[in-house]
PDB file of N, CA and C in Angstrom:
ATOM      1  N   UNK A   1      46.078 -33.449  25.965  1.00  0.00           N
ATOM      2  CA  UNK A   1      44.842 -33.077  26.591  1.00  0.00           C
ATOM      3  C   UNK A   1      45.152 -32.616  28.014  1.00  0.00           C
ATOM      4  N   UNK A   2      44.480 -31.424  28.312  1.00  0.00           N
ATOM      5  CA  UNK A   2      44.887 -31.159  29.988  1.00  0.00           C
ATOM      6  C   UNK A   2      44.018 -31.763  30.857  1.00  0.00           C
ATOM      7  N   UNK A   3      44.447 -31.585  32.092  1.00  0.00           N
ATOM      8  CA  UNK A   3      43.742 -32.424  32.983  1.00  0.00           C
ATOM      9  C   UNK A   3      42.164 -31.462  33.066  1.00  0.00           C
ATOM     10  N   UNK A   4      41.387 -32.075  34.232  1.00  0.00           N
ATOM     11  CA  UNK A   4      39.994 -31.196  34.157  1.00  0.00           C
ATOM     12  C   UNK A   4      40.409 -30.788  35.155  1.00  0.00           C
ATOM     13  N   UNK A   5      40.114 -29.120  35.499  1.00  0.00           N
ATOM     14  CA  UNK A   5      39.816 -28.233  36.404  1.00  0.00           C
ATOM     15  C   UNK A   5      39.049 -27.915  37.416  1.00  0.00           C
ATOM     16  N   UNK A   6      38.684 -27.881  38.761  1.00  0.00           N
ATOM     17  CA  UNK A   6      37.732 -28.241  39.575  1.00  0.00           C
ATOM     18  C   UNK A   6      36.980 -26.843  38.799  1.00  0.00           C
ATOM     19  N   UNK A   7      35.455 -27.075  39.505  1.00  0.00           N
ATOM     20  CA  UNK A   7      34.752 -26.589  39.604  1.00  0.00           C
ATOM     21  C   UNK A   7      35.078 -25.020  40.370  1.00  0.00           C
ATOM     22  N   UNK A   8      34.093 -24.169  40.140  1.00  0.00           N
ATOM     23  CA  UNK A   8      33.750 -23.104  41.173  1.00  0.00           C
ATOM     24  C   UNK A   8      32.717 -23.423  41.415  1.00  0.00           C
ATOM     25  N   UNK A   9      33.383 -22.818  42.791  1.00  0.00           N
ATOM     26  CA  UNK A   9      31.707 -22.756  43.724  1.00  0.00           C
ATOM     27  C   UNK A   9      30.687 -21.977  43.665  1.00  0.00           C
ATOM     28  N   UNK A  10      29.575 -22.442  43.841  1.00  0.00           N
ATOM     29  CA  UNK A  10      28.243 -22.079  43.538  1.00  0.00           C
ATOM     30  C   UNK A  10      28.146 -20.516  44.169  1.00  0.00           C
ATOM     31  N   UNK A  11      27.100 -19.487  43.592  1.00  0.00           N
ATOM     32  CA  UNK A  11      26.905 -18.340  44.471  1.00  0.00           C
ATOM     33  C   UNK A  11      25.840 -18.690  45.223  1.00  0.00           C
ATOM     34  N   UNK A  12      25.733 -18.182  46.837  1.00  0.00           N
ATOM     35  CA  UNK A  12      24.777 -17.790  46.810  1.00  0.00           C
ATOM     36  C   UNK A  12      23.608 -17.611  46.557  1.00  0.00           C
ATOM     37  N   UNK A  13      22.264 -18.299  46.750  1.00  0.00           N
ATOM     38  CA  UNK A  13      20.975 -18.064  46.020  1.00  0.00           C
ATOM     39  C   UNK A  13      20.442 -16.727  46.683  1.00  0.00           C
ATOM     40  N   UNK A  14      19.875 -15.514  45.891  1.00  0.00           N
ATOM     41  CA  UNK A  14      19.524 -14.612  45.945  1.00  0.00           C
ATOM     42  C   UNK A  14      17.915 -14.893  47.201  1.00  0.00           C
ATOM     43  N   UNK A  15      17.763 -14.220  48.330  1.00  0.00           N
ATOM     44  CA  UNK A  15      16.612 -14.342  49.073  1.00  0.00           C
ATOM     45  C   UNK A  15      15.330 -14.320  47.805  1.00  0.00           C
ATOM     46  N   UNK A  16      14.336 -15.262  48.002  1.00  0.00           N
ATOM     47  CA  UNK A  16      13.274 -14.835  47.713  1.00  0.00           C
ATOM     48  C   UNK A  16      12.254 -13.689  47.943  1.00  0.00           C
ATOM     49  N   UNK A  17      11.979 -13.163  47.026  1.00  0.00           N
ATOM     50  CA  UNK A  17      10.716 -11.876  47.471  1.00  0.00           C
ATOM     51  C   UNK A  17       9.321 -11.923  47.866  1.00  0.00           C
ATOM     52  N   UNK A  18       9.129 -11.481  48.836  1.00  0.00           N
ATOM     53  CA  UNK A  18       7.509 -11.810  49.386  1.00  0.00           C
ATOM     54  C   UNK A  18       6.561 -12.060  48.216  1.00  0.00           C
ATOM     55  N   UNK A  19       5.655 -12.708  48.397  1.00  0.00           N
ATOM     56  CA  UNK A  19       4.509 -12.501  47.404  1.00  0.00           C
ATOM     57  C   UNK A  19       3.660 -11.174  47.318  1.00  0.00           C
ATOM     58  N   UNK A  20       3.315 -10.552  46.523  1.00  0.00           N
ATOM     59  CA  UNK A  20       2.814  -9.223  46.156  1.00  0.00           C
ATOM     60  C   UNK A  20       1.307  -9.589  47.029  1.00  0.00           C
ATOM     61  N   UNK A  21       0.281  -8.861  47.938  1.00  0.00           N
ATOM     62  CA  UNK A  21      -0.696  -8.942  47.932  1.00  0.00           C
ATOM     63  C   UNK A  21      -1.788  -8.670  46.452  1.00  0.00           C
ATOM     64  N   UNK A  22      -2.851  -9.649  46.621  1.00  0.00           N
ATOM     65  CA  UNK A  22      -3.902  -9.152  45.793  1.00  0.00           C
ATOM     66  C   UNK A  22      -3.923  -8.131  45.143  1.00  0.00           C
ATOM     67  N   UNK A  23      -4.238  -7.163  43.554  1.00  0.00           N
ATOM     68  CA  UNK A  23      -4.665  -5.795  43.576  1.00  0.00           C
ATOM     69  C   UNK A  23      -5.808  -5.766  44.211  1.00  0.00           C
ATOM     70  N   UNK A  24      -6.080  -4.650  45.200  1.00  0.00           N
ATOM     71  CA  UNK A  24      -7.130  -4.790  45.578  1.00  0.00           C
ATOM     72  C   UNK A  24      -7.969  -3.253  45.259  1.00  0.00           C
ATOM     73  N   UNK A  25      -8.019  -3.025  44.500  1.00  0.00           N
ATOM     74  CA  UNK A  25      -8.089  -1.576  43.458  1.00  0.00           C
ATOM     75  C   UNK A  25      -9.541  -1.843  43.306  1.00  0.00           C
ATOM     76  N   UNK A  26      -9.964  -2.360  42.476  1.00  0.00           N
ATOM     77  CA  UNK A  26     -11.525  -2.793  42.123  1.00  0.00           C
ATOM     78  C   UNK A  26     -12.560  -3.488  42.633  1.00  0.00           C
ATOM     79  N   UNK A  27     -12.358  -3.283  44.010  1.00  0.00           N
ATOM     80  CA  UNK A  27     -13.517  -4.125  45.661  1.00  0.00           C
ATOM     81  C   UNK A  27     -13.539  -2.705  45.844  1.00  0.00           C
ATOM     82  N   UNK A  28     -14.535  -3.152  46.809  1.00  0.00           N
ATOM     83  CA  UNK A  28     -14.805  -1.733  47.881  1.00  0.00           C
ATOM     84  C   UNK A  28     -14.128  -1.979  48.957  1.00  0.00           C
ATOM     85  N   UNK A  29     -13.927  -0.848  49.212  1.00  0.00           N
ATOM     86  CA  UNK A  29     -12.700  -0.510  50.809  1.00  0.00           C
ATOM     87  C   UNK A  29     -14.053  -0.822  51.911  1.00  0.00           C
ATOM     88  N   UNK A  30     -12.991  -1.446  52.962  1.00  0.00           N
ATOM     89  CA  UNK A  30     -13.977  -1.186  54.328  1.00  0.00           C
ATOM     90  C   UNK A  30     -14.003  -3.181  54.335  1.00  0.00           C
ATOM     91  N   UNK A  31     -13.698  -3.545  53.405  1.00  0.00           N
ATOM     92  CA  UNK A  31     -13.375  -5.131  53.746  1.00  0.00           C
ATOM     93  C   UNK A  31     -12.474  -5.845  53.824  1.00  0.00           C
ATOM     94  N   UNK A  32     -12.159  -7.036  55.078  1.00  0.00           N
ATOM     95  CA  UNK A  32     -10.775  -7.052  55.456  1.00  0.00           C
ATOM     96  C   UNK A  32      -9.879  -7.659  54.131  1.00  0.00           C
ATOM     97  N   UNK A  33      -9.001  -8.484  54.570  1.00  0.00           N
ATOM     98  CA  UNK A  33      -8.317  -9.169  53.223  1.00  0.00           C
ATOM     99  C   UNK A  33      -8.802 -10.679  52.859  1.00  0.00           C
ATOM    100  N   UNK A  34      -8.944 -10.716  51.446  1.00  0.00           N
ATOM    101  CA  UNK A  34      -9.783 -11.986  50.583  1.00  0.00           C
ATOM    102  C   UNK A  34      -9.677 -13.512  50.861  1.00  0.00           C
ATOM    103  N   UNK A  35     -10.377 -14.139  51.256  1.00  0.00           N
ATOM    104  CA  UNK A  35      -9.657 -15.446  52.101  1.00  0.00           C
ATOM    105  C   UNK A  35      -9.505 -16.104  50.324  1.00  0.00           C
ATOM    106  N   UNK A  36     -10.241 -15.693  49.182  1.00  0.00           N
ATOM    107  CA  UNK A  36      -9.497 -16.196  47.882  1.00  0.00           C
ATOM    108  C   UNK A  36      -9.913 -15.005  47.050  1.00  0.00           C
ATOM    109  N   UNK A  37      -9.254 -15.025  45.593  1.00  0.00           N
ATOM    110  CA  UNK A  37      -9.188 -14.360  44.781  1.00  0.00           C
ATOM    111  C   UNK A  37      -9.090 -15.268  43.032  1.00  0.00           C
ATOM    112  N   UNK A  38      -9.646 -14.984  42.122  1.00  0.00           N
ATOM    113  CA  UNK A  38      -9.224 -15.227  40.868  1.00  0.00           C
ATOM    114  C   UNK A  38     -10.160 -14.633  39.902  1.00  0.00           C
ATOM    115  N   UNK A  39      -9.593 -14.938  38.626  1.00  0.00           N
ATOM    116  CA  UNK A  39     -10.361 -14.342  37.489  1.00  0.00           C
ATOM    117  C   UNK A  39     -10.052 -15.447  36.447  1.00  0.00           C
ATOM    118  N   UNK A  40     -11.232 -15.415  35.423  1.00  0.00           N
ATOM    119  CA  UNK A  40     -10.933 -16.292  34.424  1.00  0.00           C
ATOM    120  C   UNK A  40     -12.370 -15.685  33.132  1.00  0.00           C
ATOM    121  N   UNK A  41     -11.702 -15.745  32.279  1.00  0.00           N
ATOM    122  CA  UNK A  41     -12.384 -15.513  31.050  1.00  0.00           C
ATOM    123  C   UNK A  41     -13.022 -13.621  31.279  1.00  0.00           C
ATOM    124  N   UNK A  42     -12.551 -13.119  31.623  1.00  0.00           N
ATOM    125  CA  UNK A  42     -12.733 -11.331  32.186  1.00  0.00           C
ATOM    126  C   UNK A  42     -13.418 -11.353  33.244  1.00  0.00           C
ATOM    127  N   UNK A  43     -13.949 -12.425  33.929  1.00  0.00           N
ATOM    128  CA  UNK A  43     -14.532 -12.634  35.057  1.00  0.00           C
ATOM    129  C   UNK A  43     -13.740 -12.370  36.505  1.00  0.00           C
ATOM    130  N   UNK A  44     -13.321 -11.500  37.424  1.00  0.00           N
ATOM    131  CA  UNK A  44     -12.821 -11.591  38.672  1.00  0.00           C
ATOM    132  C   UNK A  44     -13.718 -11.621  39.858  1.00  0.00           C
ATOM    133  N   UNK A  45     -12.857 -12.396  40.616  1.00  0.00           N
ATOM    134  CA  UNK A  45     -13.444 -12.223  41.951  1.00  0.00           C
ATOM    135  C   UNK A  45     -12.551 -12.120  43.385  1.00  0.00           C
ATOM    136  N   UNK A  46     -13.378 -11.431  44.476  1.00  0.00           N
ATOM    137  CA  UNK A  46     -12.851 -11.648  45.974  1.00  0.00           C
ATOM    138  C   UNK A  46     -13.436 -12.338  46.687  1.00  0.00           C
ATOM    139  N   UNK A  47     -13.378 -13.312  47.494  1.00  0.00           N
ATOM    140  CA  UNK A  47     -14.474 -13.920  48.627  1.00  0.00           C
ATOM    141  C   UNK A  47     -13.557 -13.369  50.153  1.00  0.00           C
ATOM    142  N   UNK A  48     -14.261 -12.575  50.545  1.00  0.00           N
ATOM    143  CA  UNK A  48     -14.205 -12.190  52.174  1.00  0.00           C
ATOM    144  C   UNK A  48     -15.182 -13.330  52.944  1.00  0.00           C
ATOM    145  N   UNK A  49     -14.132 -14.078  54.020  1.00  0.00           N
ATOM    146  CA  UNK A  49     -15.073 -14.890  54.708  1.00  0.00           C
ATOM    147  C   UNK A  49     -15.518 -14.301  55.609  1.00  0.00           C
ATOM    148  N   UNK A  50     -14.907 -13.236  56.749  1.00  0.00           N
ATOM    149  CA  UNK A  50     -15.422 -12.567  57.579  1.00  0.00           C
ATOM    150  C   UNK A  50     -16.756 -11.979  57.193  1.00  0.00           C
ATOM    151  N   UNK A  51     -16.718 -11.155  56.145  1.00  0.00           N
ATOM    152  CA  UNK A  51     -17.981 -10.405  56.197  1.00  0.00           C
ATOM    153  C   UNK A  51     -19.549 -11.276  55.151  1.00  0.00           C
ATOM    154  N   UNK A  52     -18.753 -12.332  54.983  1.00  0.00           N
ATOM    155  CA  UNK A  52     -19.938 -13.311  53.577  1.00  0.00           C
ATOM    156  C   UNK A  52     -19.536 -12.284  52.531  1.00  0.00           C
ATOM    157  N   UNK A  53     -19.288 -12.014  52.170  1.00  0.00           N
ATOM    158  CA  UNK A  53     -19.629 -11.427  51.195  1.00  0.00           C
ATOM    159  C   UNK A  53     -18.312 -11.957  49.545  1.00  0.00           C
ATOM    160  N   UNK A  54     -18.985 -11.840  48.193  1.00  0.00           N
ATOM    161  CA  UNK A  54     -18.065 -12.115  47.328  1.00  0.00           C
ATOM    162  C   UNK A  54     -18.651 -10.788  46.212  1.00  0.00           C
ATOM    163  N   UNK A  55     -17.056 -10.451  45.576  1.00  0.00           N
ATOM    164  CA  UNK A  55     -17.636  -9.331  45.270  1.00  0.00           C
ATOM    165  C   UNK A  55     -17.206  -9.900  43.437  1.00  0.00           C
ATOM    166  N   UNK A  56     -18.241  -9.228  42.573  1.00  0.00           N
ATOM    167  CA  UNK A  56     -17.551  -9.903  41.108  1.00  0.00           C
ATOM    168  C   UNK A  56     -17.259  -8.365  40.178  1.00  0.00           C
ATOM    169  N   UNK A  57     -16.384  -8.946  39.332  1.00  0.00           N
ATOM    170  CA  UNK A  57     -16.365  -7.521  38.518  1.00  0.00           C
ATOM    171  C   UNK A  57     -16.389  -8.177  37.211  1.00  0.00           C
ATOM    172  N   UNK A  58     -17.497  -7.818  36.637  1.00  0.00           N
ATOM    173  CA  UNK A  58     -17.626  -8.962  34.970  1.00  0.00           C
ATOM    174  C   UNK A  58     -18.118  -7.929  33.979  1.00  0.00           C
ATOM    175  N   UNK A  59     -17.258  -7.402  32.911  1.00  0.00           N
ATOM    176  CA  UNK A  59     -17.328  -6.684  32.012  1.00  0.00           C
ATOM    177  C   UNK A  59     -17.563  -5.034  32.537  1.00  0.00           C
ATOM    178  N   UNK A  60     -16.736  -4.999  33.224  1.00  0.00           N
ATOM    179  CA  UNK A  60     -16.315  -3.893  34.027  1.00  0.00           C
ATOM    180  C   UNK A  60     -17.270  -3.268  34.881  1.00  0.00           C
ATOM    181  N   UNK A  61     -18.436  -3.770  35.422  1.00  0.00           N
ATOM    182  CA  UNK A  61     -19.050  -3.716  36.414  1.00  0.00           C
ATOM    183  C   UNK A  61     -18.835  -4.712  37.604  1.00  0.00           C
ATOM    184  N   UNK A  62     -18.717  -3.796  38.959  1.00  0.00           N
ATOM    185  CA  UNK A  62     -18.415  -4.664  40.180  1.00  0.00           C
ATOM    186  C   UNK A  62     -20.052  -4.611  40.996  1.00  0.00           C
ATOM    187  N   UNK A  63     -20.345  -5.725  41.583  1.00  0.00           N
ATOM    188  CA  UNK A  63     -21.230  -6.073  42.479  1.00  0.00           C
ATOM    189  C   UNK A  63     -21.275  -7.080  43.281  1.00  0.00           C
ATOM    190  N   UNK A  64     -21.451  -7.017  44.493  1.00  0.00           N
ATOM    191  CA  UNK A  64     -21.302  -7.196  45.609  1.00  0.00           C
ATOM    192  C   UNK A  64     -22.656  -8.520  46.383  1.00  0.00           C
ATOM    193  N   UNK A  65     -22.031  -9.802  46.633  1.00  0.00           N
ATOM    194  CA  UNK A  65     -23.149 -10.652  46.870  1.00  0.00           C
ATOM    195  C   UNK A  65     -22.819 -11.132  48.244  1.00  0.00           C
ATOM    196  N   UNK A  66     -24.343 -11.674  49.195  1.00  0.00           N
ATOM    197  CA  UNK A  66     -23.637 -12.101  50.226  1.00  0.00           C
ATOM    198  C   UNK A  66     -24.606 -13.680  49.947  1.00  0.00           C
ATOM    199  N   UNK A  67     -22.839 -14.138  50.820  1.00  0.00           N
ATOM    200  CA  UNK A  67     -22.201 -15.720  50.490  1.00  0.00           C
ATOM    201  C   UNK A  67     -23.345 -16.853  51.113  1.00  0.00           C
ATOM    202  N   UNK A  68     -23.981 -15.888  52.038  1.00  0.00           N
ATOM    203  CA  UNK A  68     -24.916 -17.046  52.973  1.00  0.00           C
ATOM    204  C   UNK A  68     -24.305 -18.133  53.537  1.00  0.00           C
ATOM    205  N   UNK A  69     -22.630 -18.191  53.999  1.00  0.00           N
ATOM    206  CA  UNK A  69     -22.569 -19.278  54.601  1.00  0.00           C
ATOM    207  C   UNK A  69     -21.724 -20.667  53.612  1.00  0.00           C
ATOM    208  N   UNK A  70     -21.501 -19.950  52.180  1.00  0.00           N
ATOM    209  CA  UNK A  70     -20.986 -20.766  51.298  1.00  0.00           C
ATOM    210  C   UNK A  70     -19.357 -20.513  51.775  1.00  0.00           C
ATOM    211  N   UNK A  71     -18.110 -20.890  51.316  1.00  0.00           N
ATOM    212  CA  UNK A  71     -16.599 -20.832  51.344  1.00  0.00           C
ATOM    213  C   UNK A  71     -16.294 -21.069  50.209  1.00  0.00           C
ATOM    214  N   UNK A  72     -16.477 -19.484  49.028  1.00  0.00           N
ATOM    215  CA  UNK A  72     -16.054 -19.841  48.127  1.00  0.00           C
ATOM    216  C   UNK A  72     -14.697 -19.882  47.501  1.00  0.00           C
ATOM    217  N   UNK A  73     -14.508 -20.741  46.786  1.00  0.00           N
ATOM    218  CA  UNK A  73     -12.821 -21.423  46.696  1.00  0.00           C
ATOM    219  C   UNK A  73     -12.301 -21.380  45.159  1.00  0.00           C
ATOM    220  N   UNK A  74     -13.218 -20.937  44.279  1.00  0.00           N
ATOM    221  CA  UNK A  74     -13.208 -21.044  42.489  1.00  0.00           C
ATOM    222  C   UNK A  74     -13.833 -21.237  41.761  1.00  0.00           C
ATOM    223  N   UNK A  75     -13.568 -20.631  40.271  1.00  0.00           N
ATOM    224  CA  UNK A  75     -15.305 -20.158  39.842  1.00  0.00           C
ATOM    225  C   UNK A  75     -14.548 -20.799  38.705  1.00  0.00           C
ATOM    226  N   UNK A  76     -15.751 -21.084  37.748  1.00  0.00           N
ATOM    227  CA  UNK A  76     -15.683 -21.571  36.407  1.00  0.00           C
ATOM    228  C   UNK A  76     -16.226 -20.736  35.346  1.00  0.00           C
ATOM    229  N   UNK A  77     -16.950 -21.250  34.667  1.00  0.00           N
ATOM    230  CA  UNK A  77     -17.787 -20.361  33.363  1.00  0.00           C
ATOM    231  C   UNK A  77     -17.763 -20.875  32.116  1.00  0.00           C
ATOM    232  N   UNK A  78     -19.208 -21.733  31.730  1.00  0.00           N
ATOM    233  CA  UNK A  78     -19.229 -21.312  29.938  1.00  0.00           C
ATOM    234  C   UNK A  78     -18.815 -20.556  29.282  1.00  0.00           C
ATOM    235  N   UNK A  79     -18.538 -20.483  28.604  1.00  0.00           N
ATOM    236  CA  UNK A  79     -18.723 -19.906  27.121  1.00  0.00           C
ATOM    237  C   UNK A  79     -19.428 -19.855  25.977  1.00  0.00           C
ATOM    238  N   UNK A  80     -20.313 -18.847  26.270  1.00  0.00           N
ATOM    239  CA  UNK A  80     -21.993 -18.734  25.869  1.00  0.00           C
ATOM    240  C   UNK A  80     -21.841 -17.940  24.517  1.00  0.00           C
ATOM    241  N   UNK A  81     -21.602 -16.851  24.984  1.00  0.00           N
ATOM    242  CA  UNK A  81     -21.181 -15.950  24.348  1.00  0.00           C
ATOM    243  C   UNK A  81     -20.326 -14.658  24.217  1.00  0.00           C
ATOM    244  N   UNK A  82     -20.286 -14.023  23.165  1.00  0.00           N
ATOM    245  CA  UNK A  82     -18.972 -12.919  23.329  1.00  0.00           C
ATOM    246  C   UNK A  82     -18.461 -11.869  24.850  1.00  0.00           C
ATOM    247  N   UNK A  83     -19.958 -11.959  25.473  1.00  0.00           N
ATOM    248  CA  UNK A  83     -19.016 -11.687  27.153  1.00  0.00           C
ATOM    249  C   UNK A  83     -19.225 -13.144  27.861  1.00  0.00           C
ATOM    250  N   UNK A  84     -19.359 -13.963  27.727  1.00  0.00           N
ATOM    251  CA  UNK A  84     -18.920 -14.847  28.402  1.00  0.00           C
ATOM    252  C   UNK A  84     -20.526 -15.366  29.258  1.00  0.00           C
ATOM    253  N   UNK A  85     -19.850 -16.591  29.896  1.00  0.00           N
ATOM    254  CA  UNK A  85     -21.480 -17.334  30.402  1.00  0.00           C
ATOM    255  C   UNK A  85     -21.489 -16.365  31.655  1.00  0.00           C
ATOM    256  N   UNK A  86     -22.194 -17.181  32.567  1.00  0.00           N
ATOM    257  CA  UNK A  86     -22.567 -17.086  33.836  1.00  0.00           C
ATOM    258  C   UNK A  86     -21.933 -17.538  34.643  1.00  0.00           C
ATOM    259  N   UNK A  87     -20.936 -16.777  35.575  1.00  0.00           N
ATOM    260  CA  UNK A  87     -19.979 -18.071  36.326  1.00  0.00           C
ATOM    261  C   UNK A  87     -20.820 -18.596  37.430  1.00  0.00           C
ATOM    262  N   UNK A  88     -20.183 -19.830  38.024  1.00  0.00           N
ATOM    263  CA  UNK A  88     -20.356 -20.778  39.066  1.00  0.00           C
ATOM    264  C   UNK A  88     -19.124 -20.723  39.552  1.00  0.00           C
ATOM    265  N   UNK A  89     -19.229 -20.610  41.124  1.00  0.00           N
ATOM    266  CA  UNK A  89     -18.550 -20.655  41.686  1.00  0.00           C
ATOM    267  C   UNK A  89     -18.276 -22.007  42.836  1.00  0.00           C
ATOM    268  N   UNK A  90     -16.903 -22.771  43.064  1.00  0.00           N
ATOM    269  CA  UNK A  90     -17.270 -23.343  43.818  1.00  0.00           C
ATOM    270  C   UNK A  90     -16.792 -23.176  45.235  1.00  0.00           C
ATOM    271  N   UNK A  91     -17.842 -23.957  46.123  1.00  0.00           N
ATOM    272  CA  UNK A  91     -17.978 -23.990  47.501  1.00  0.00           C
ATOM    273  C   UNK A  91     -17.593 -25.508  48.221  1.00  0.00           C
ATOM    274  N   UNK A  92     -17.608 -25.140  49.696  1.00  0.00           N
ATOM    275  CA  UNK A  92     -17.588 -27.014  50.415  1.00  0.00           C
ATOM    276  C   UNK A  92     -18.989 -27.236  50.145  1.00  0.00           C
ATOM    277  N   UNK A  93     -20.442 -26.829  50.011  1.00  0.00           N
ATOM    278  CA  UNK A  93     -21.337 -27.359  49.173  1.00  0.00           C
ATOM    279  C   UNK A  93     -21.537 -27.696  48.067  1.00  0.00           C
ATOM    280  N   UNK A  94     -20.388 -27.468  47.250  1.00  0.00           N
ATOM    281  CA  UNK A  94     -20.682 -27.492  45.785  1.00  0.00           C
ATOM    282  C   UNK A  94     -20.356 -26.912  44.992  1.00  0.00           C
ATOM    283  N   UNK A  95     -21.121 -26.980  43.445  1.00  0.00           N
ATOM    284  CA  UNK A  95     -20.933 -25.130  42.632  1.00  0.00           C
ATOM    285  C   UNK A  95     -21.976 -24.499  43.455  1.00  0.00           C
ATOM    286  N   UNK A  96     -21.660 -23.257  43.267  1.00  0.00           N
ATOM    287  CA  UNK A  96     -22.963 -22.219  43.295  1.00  0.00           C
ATOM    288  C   UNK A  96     -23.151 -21.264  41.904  1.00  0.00           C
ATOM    289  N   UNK A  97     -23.983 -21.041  41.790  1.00  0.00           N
ATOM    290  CA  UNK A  97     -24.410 -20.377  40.369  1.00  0.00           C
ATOM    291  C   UNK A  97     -24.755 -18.880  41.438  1.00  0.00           C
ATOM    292  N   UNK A  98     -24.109 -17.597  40.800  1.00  0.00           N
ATOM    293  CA  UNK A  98     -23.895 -16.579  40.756  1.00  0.00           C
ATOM    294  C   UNK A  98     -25.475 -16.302  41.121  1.00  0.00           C
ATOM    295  N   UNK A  99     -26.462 -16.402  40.098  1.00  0.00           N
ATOM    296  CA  UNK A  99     -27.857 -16.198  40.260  1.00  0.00           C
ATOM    297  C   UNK A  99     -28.419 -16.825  41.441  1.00  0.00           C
ATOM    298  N   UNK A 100     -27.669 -17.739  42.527  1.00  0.00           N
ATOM    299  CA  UNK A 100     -28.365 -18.205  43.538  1.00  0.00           C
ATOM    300  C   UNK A 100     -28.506 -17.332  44.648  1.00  0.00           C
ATOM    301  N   UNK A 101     -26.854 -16.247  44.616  1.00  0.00           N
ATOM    302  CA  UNK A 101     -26.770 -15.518  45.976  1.00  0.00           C
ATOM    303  C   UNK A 101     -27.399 -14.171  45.179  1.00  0.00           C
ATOM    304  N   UNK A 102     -27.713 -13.433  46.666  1.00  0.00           N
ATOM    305  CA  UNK A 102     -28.517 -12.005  46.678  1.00  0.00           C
ATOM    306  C   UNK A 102     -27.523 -10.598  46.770  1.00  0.00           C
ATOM    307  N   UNK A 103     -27.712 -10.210  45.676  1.00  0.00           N
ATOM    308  CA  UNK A 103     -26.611  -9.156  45.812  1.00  0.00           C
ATOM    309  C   UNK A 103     -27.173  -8.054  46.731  1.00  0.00           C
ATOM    310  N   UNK A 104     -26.074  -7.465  47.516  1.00  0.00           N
ATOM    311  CA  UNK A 104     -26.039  -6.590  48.041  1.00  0.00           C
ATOM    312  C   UNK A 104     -25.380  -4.722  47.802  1.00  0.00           C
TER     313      UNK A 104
END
């Protein structure tokens, strides 16, 4: 039996790559960058805290709500039916239900 052979040494770990920003393709231009972002069940969203505003794009229509003061942080959603429930989103108040804020 031969003896054991040291090791080689390790390479190098390759730098990590920045994180990609948001797509931000399907908001309207003219608002700064999203203090959050997600999508779930074909549901997406942006929340801009600067301007209140959260914008949704649900079954390929986008519209535009203002936040009144909410910080929204993540949305949920039934499953009602074949497009999907009504999301709620939540805030440091709470959920908010989509139907509470006033679109703009």
């Amino acid at each position: 039996m031969e003896p054991m052979k040291p090791m080689k040494p390790m390479k190098n770990m390759a730098p990590m790559k920045p994180m990609e920003p948001p797509d931000s393709s399907w908001w309207p231009g003219g608002l700064s960058d999203p203090s959050s972002t997600g999508s779930q069940n074909g549901v997406s969203y942006a929340f801009f805290a600067q301007q209140r505003r959260l914008i949704v794009k649900q079954n390929g229509t986008v519209r535009q709500y203002d936040t009144e003061g909410h910080r929204i942080t993540g949305v949920s959603q039934q499953q009602q039916n074949a497009e999907g429930g009504a999301p709620t989103f939540a805030s440091q108040d709470g959920p908010v239900k989509l139907s509470s804020l006033k679109e703009v």
